[in-house]
N, C-alpha and C. Protein backbone atom coordinates (compact mmCIF):
# COMPACT_ATOMS: atom_id res chain seq x y z
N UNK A 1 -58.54 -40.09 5.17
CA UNK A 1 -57.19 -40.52 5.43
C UNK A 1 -57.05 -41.00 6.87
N UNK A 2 -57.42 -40.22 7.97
CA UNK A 2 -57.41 -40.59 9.22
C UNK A 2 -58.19 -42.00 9.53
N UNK A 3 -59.54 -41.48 8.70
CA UNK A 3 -60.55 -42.68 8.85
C UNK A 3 -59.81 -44.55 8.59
N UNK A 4 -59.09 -44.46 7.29
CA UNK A 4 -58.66 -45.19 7.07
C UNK A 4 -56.91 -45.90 7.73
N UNK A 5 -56.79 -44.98 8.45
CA UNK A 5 -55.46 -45.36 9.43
C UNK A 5 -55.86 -45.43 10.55
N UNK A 6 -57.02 -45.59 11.09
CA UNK A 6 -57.46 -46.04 12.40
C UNK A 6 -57.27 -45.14 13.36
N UNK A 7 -57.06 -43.78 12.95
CA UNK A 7 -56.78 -42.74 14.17
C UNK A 7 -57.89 -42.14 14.41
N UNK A 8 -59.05 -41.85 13.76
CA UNK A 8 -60.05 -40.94 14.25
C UNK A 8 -61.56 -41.51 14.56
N UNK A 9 -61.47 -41.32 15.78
CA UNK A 9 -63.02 -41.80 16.07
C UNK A 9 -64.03 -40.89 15.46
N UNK A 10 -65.34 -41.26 14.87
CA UNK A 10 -66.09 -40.92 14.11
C UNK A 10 -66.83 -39.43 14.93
N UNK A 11 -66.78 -39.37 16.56
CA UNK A 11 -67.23 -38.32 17.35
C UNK A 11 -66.54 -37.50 17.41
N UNK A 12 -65.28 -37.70 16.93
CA UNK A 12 -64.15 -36.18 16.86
C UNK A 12 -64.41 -35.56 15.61
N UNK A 13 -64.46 -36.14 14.06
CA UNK A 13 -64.80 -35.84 12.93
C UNK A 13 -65.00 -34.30 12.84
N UNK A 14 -66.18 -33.74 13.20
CA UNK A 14 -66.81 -32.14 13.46
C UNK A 14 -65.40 -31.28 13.69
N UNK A 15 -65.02 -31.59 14.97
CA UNK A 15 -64.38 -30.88 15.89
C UNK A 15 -63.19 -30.74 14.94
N UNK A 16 -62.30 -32.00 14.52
CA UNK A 16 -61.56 -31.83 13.80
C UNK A 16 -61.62 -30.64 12.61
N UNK A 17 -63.07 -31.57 11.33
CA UNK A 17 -62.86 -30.10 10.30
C UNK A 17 -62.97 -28.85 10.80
N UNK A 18 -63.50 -28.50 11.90
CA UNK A 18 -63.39 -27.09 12.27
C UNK A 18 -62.50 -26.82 12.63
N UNK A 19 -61.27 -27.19 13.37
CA UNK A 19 -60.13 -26.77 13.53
C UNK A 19 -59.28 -27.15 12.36
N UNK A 20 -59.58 -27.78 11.32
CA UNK A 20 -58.83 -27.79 10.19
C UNK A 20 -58.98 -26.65 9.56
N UNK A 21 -60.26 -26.34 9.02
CA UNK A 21 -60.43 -25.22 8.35
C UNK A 21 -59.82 -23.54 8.62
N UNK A 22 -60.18 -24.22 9.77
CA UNK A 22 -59.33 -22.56 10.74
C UNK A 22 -57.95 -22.59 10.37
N UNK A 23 -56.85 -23.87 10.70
CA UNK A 23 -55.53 -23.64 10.30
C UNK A 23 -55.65 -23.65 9.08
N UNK A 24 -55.89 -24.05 8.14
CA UNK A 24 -55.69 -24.07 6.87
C UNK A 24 -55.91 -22.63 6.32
N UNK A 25 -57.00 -21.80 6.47
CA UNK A 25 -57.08 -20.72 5.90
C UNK A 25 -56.15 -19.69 6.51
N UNK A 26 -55.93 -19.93 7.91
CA UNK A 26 -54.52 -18.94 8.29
C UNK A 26 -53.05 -18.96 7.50
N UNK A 27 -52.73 -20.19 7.42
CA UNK A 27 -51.65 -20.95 6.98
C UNK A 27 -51.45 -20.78 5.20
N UNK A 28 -52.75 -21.38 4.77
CA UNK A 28 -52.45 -20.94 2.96
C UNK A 28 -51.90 -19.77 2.54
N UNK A 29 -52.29 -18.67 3.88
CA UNK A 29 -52.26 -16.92 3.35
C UNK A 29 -50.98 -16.86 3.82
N UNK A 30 -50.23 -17.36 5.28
CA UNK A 30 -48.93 -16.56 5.31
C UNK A 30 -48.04 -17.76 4.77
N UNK A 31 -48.28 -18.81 4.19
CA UNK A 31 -47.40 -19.31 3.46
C UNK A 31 -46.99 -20.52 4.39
N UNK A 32 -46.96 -21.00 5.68
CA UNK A 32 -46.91 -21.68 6.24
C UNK A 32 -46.97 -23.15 6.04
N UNK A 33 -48.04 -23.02 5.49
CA UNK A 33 -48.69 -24.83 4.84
C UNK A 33 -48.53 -23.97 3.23
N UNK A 34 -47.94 -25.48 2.32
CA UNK A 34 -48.21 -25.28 0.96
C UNK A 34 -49.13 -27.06 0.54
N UNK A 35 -50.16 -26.86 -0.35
CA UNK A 35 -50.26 -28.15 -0.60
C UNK A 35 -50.72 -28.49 -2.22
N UNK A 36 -50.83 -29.84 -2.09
CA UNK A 36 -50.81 -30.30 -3.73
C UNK A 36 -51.56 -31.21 -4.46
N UNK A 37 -52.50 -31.14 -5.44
CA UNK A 37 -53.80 -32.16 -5.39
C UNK A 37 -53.59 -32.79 -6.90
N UNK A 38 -53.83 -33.63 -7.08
CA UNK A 38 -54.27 -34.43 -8.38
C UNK A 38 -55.64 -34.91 -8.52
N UNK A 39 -55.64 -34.71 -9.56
CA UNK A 39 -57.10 -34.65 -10.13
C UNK A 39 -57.32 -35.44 -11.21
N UNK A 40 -58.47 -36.77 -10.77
CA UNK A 40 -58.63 -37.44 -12.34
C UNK A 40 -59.96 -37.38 -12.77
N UNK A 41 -60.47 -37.08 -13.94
CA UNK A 41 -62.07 -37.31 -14.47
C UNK A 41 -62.85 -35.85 -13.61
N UNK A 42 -61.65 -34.66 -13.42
CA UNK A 42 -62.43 -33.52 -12.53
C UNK A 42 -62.67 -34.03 -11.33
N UNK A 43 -61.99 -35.06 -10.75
CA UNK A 43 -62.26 -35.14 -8.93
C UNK A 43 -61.05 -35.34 -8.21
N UNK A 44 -60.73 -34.98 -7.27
CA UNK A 44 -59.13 -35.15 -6.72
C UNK A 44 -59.33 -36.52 -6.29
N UNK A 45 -58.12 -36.58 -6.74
CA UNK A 45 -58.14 -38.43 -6.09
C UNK A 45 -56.59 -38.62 -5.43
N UNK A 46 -55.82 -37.71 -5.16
CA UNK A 46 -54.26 -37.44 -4.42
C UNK A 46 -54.45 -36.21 -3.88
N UNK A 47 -53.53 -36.27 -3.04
CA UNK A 47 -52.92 -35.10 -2.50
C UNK A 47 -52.28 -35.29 -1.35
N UNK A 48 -51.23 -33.95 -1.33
CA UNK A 48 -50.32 -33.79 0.13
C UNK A 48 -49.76 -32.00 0.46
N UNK A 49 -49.22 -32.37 1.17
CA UNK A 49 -49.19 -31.29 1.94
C UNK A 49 -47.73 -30.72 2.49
N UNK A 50 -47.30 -29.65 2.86
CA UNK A 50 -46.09 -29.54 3.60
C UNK A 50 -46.40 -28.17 4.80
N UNK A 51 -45.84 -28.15 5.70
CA UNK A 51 -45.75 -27.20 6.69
C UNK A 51 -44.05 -26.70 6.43
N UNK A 52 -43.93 -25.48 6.89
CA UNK A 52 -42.30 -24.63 6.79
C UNK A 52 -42.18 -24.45 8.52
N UNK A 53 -40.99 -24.69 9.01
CA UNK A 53 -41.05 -24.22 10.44
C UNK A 53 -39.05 -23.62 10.47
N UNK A 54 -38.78 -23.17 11.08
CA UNK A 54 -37.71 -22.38 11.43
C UNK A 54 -36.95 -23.78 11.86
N UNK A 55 -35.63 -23.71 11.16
CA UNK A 55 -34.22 -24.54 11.77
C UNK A 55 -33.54 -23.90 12.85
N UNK A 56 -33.01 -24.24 14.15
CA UNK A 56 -31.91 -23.83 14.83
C UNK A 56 -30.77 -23.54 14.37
N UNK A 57 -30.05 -23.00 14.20
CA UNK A 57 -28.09 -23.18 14.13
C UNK A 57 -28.23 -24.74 14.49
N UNK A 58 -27.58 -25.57 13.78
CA UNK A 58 -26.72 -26.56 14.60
C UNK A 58 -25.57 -27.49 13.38
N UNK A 59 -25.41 -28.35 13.80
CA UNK A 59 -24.15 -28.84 13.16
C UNK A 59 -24.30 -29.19 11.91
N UNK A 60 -25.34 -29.70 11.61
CA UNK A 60 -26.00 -30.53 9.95
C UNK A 60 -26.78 -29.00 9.07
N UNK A 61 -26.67 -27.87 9.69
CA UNK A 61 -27.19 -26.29 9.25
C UNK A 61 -26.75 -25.10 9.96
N UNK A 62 -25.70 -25.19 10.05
CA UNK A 62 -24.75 -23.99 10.51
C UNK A 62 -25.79 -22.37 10.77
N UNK A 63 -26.28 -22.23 9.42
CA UNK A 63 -27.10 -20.65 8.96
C UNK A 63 -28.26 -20.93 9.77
N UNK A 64 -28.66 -22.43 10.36
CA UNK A 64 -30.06 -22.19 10.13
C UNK A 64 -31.30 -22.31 8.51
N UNK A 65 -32.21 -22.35 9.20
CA UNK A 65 -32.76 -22.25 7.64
C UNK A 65 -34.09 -22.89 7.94
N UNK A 66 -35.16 -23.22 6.50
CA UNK A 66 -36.40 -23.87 6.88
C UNK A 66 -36.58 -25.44 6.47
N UNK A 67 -37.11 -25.68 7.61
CA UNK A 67 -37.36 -27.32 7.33
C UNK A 67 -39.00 -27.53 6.76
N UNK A 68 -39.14 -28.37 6.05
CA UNK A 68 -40.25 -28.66 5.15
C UNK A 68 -40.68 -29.97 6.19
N UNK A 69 -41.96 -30.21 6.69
CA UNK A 69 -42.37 -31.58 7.25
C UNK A 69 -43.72 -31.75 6.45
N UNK A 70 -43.61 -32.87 5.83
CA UNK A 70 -44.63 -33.37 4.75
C UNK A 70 -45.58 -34.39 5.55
N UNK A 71 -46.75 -34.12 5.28
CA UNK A 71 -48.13 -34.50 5.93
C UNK A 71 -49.19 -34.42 4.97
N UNK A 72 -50.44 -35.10 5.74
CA UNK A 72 -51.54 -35.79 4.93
C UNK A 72 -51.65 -36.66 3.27
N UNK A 73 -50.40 -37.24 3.27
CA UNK A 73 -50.39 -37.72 1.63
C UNK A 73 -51.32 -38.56 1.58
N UNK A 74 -52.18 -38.45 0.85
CA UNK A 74 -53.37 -39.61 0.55
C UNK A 74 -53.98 -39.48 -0.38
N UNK A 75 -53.95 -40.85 -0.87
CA UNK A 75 -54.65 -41.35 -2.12
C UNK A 75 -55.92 -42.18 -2.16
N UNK A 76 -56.71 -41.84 -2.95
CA UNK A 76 -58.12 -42.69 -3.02
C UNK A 76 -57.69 -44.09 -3.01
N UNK A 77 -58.35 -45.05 -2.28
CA UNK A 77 -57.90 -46.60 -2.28
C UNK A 77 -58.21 -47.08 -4.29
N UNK A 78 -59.24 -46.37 -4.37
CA UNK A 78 -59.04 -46.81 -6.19
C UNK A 78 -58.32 -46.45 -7.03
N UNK A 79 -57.13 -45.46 -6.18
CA UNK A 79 -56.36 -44.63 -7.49
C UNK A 79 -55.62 -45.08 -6.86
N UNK A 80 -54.63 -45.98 -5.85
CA UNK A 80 -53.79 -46.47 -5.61
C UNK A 80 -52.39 -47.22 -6.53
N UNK A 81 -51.14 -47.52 -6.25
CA UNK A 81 -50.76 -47.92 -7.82
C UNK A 81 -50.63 -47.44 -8.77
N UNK A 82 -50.63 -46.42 -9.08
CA UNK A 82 -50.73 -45.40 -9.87
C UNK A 82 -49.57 -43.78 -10.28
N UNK A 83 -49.06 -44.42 -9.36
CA UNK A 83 -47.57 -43.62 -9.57
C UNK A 83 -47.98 -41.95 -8.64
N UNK A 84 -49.63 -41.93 -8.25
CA UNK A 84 -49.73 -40.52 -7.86
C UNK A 84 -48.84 -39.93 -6.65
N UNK A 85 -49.02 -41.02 -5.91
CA UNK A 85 -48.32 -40.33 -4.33
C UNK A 85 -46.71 -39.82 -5.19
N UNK A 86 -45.72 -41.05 -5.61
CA UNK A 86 -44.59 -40.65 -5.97
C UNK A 86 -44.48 -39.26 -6.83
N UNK A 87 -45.22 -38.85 -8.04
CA UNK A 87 -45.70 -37.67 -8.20
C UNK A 87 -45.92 -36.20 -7.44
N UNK A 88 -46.58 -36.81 -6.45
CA UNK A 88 -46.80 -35.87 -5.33
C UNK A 88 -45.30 -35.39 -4.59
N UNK A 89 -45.03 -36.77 -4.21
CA UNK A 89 -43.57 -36.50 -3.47
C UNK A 89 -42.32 -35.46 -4.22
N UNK A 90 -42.57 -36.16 -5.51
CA UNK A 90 -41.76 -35.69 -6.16
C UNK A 90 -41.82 -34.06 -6.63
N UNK A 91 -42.93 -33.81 -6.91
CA UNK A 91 -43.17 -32.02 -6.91
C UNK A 91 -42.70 -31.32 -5.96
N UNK A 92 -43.10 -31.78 -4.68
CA UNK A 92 -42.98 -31.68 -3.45
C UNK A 92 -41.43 -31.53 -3.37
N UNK A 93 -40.87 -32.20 -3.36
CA UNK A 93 -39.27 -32.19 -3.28
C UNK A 93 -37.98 -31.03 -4.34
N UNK A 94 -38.89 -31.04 -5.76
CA UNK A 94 -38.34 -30.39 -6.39
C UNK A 94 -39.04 -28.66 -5.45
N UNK A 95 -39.92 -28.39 -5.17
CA UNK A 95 -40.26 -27.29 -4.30
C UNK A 95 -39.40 -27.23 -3.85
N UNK A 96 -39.20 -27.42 -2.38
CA UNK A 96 -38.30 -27.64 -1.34
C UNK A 96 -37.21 -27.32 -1.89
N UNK A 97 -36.10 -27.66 -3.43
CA UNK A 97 -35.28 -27.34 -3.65
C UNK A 97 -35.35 -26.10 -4.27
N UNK A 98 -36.06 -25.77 -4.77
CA UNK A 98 -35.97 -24.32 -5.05
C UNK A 98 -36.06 -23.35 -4.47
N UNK A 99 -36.62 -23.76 -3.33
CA UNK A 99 -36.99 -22.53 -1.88
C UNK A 99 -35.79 -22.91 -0.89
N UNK A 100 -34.89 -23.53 -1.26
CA UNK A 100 -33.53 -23.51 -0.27
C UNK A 100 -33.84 -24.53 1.10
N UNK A 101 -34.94 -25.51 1.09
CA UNK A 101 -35.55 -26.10 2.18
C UNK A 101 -33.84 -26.97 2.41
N UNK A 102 -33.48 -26.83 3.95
CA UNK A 102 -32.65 -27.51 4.36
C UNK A 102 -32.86 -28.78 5.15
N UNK A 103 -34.06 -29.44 5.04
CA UNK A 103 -34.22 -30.44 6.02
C UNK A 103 -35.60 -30.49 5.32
N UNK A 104 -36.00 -32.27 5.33
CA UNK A 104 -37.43 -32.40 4.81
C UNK A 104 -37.81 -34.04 5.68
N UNK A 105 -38.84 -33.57 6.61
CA UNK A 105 -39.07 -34.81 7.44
C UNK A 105 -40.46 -35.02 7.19
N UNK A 106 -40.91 -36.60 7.87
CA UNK A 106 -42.18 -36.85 7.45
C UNK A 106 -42.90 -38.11 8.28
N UNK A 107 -43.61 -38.12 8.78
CA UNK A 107 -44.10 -39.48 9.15
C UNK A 107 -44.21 -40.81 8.48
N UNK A 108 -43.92 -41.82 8.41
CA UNK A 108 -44.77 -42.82 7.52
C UNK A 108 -44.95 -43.62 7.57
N UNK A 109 -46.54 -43.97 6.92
CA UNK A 109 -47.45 -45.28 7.02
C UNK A 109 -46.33 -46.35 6.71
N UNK A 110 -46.84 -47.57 7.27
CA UNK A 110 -46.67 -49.09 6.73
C UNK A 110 -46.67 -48.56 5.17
N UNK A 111 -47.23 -48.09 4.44
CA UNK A 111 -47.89 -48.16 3.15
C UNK A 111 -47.15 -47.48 2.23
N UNK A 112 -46.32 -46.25 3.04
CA UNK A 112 -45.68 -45.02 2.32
C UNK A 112 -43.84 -45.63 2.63
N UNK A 113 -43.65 -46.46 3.58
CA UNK A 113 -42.32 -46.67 3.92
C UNK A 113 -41.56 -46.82 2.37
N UNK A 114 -41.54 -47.66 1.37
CA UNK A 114 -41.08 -48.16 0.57
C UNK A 114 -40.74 -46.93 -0.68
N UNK A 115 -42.21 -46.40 -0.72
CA UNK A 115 -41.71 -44.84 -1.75
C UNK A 115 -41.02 -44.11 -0.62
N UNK A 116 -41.22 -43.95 0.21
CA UNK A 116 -39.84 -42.80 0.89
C UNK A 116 -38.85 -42.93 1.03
N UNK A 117 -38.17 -44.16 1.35
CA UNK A 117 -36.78 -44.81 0.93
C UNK A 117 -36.42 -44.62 -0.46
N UNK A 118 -37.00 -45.27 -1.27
CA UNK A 118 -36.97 -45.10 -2.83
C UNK A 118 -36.19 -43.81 -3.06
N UNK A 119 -36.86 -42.64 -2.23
CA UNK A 119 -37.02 -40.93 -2.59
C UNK A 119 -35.59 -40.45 -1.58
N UNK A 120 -34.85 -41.33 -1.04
CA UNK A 120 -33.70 -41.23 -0.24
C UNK A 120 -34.14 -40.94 1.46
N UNK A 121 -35.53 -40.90 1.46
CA UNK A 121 -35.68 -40.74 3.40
C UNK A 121 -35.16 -41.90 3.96
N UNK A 122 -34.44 -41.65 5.11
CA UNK A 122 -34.42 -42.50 6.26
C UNK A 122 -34.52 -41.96 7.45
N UNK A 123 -34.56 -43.31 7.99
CA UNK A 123 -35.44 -43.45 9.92
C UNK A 123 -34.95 -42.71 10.31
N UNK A 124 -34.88 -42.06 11.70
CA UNK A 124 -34.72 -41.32 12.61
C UNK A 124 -34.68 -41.47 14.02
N UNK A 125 -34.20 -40.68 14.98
CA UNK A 125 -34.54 -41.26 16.26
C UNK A 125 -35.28 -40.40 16.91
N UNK A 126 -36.33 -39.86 15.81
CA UNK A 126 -37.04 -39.15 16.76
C UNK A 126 -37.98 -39.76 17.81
N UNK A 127 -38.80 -39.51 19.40
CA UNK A 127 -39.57 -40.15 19.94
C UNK A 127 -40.46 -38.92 20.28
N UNK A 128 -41.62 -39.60 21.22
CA UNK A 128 -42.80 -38.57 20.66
C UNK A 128 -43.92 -38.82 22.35
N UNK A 129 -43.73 -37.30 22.38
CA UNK A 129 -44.80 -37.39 23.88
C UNK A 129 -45.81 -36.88 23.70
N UNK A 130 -47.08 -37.58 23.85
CA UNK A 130 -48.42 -37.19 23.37
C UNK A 130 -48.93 -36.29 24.19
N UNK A 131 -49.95 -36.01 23.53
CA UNK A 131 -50.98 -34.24 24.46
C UNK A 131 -51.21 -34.56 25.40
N UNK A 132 -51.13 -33.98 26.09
CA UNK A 132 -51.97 -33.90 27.23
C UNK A 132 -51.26 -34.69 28.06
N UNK A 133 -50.54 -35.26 28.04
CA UNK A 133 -50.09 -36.39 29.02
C UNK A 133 -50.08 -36.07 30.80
N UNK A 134 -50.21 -34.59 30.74
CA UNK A 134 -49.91 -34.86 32.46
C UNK A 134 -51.74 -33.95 33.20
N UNK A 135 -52.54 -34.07 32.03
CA UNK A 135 -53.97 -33.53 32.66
C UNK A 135 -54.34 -35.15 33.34
């Protein structure tokens, strides 16, 4: 997925799955990350993901509550077209409503803009300060 969105140089690769694996197995157990795979002919060819993080009090969630941010959706370039991602989303969302999720945000590709609108997301003004910026 990274490979194919131009974010990961091939020398980080390692470093990455090892710090993937580490969050992931912390995260599956206390519930943190939930995620979701499709499978065709016995091989996954979809999947995505969600993280839970704590809401503030504020005006659009009075109580507070948990926000759902949806990450890694990706589909095999041959299973593309195929209704899987929307599938995905869509499980995904009916979750979220059953667990009381008050807020559900998400990044998205050039590629994903059109099903997320579809699914009622819109833009935001969020902006974004990268790591490390002051080493």
């Amino acid at each position: 997925m990274l490979r194919d969105m131009g974010t990961l140089p091939q020398r980080d690769l390692p470093a990455l799955e090892v710090s993937s694996r580490e969050y992931f197995a912390a995260a599956l157990v206390t519930g943190e990350y939930c995620g979701w795979l499709i499978e065709a002919k016995e091989r996954v060819v979809a999947g995505g993901g969600l993280i839970l993080r704590r809401l503030l009090p504020r005006p659009d969630c009075i109580g507070g509550g948990d926000e759902a941010h949806i990450f890694n959706m990706y589909t095999e370039p041959d299973h593309r077209r195929c209704g899987y991602a929307r599938a995905l989303m869509e499980t995904m969302l009916v979750w979220c409503r059953a667990h009381d999720i008050k807020r559900v945000s998400l990044h998205a590709s050039s590629d994903g803009v059109r099903l997320y609108e579809s699914l009622g997301f819109a833009p935001t003004n969020e902006m974004r300060l990268m790591a490390n910026p002051f080493v």
